[in-house]
C-alpha atoms as a PDB file:
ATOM      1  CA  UNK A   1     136.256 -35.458  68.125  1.00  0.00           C
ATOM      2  CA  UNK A   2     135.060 -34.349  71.377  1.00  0.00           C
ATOM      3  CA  UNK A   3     134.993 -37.029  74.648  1.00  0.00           C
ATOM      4  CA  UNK A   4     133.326 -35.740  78.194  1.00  0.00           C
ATOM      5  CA  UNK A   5     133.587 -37.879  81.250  1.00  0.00           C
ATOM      6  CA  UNK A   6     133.169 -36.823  84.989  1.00  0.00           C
ATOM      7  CA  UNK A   7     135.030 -37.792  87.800  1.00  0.00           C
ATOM      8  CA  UNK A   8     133.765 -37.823  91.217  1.00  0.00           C
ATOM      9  CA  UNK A   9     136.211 -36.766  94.238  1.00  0.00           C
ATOM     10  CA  UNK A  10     135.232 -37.213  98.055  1.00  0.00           C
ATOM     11  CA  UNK A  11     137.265 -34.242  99.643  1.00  0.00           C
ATOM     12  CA  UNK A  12     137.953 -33.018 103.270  1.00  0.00           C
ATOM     13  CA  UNK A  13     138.105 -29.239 102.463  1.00  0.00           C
ATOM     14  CA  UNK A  14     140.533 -26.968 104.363  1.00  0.00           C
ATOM     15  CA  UNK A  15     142.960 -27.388 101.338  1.00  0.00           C
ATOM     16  CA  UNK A  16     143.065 -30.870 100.907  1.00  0.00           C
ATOM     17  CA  UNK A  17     145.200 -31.882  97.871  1.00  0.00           C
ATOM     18  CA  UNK A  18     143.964 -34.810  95.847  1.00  0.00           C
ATOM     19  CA  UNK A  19     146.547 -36.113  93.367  1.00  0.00           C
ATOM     20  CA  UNK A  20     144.006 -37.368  90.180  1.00  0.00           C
ATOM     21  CA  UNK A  21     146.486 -37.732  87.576  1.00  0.00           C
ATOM     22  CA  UNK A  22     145.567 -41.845  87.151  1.00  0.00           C
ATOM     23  CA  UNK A  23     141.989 -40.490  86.559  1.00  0.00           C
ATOM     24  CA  UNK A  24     142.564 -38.029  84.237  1.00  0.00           C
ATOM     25  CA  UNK A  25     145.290 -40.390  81.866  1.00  0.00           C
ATOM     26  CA  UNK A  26     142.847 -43.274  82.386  1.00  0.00           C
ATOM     27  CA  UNK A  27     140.222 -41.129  80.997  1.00  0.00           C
ATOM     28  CA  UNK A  28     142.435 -40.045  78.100  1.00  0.00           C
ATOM     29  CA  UNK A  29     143.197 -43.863  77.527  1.00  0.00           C
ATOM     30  CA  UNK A  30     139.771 -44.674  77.764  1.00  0.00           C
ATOM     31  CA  UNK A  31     139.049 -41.892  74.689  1.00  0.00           C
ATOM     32  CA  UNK A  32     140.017 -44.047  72.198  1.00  0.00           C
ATOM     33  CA  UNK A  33     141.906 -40.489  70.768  1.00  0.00           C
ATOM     34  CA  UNK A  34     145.520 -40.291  70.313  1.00  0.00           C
ATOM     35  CA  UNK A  35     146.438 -36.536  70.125  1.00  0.00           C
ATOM     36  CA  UNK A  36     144.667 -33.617  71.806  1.00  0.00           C
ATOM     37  CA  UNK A  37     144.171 -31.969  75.178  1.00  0.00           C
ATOM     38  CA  UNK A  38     142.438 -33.124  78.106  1.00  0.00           C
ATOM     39  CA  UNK A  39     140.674 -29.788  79.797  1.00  0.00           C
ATOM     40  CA  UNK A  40     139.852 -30.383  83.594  1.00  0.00           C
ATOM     41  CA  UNK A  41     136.939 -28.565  85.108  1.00  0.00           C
ATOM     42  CA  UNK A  42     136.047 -27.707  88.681  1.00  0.00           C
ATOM     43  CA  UNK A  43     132.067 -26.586  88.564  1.00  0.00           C
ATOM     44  CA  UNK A  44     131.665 -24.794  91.614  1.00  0.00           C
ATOM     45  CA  UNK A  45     133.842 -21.830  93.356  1.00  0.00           C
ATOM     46  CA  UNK A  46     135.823 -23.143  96.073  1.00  0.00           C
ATOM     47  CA  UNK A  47     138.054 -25.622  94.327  1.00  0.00           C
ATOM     48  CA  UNK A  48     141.130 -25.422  91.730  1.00  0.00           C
ATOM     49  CA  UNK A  49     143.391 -27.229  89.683  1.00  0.00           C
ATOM     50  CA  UNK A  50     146.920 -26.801  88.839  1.00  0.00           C
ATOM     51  CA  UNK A  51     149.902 -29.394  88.658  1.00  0.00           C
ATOM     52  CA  UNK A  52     152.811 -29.877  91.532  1.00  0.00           C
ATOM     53  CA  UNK A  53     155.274 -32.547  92.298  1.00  0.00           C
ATOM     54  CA  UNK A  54     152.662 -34.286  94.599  1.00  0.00           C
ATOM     55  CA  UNK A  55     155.151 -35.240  97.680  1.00  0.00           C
ATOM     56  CA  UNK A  56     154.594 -34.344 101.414  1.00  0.00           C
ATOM     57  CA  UNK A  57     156.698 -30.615 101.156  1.00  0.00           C
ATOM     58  CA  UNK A  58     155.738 -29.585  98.343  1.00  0.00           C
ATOM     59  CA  UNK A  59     152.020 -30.207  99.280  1.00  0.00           C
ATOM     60  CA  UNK A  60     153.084 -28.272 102.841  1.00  0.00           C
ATOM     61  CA  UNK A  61     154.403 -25.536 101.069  1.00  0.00           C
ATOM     62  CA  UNK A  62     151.795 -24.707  98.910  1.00  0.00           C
ATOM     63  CA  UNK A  63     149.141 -24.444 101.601  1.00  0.00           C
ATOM     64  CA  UNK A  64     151.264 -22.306 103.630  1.00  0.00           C
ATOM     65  CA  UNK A  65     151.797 -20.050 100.716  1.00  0.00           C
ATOM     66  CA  UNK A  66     148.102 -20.217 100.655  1.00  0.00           C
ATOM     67  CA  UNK A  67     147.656 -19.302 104.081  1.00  0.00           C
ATOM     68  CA  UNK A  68     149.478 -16.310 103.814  1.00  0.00           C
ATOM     69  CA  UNK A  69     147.965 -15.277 100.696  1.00  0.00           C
ATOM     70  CA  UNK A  70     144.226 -15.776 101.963  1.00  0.00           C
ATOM     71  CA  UNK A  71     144.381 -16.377 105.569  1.00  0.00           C
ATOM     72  CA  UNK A  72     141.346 -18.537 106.721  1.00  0.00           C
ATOM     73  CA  UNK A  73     141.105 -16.223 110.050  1.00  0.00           C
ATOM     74  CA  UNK A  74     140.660 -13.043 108.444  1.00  0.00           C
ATOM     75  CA  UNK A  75     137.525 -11.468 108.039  1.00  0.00           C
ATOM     76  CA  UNK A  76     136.165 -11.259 104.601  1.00  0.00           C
ATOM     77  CA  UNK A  77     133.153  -9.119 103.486  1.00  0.00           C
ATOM     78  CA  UNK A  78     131.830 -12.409 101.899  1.00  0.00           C
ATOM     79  CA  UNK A  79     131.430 -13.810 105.390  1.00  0.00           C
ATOM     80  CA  UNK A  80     128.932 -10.614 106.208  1.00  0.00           C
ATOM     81  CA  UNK A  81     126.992 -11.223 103.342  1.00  0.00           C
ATOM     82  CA  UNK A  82     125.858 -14.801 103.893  1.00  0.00           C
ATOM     83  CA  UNK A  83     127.148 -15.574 107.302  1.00  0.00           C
ATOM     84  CA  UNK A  84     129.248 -18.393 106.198  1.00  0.00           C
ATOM     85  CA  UNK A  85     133.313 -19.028 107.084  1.00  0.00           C
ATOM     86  CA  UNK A  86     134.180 -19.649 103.690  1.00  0.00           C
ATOM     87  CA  UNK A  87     135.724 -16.441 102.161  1.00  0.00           C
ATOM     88  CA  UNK A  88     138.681 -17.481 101.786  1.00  0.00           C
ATOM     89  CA  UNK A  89     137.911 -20.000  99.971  1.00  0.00           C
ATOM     90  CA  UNK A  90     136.694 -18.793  96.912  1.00  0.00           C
ATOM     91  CA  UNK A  91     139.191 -15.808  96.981  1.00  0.00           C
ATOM     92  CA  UNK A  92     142.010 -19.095  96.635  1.00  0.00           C
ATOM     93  CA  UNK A  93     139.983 -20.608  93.941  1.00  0.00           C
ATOM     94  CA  UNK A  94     139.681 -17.566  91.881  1.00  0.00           C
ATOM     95  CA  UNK A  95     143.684 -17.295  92.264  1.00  0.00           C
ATOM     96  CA  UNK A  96     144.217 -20.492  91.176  1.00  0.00           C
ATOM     97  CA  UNK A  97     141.407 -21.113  88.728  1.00  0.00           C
ATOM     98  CA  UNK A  98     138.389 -23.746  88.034  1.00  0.00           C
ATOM     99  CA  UNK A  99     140.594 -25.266  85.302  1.00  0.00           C
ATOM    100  CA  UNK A 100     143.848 -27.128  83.181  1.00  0.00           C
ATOM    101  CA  UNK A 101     144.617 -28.199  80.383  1.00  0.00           C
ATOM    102  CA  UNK A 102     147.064 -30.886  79.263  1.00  0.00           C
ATOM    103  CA  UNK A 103     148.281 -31.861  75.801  1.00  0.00           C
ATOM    104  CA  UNK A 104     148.264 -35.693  74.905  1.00  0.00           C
ATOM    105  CA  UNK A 105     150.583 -37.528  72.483  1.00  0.00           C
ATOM    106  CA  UNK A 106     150.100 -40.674  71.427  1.00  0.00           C
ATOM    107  CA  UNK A 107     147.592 -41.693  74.295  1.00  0.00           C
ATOM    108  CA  UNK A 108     149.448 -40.480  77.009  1.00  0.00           C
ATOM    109  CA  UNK A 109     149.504 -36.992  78.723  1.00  0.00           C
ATOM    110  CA  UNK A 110     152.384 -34.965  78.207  1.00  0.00           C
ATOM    111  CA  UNK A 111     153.293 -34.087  81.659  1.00  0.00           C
ATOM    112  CA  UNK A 112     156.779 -34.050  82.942  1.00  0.00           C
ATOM    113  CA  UNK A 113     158.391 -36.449  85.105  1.00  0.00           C
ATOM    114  CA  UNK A 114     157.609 -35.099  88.618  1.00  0.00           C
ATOM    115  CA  UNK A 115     154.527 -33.182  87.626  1.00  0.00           C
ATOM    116  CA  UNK A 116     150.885 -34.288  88.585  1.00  0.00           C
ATOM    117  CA  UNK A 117     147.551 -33.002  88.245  1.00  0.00           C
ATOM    118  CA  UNK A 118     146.016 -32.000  91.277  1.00  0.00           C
ATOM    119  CA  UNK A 119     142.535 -30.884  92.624  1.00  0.00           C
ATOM    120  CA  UNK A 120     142.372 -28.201  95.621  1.00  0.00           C
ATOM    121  CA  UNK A 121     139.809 -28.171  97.597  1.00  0.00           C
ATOM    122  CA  UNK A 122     140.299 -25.136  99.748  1.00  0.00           C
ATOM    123  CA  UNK A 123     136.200 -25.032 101.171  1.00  0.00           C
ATOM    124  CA  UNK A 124     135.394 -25.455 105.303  1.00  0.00           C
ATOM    125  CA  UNK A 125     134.052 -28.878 105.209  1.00  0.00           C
ATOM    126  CA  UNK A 126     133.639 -32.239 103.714  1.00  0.00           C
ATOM    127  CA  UNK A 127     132.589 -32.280  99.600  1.00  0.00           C
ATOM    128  CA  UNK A 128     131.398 -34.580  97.063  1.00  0.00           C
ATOM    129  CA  UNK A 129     133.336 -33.354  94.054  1.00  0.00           C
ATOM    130  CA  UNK A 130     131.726 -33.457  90.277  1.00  0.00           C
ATOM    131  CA  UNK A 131     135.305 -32.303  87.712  1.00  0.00           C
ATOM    132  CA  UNK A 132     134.275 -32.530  83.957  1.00  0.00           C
ATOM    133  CA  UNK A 133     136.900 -33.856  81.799  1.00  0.00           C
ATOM    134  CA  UNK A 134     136.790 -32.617  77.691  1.00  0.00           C
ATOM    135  CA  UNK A 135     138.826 -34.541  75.876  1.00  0.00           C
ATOM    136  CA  UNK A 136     139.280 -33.031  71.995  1.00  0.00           C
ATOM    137  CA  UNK A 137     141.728 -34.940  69.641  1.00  0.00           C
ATOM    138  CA  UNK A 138     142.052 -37.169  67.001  1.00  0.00           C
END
């Protein structure tokens, strides 16, 4: 059986880190299923998903490593083409990808004890975030 739901994030951009592993178990809950995989989905090309202990240096760490990776203040051909301040944006979404996936068991994600599921929003500016959930299982 296959479940969608959508959850809807209000970001800040400039790499804000939104912890939505509640969401994403709720929604799993909510399912009715018992064993499967939840896939997370970011439509769009300046966000990402991956999972991190979600406390303070951790977080500060991984935007730094970010910032050296894809600084925000150099100058990308993307920024040429349309004129916008946002090319390092989608060159950090394409490293960390539009998507995860998570195995369930018995109604409950299988994710270890100081790992949670986290959105990246690494645009210039304020967003209204749409992430599709697919829940398959049985």
């Amino acid at each position: 059986m296959v479940v969608s739901k959508e959850l809807e994030l209000h970001t800040k951009g400039h790499c804000d880190i939104q912890d939505i592993t509640a969401q994403v178990a709720s929604a799993v809950h909510g399912s009715g299923l018992q064993a499967g995989i939840v896939t997370v989905f970011c439509p769009g090309s300046t966000g990402g998903l991956t999972t991190i202990e979600y406390e303070s240096g951790a977080l500060a760490d991984l935007r730094q490593v970010f910032d050296e990776i894809a600084p925000p203040d150099r100058e990308y051909r993307h920024h040429l083409r349309w004129h916008d301040d946002n090319g390092h944006s989608h060159i950090r979404s394409a490293l960390l990808g539009p998507s995860l996936t998570v195995p369930f068991v018995a109604g409950q994600l299988t994710l270890g004890t100081w790992q949670q599921i986290v959105f990246l929003d690494f645009d210039t500016r304020s967003r209204s975030r749409r992430l599709i959930l697919q829940i398959v299982g049985e």
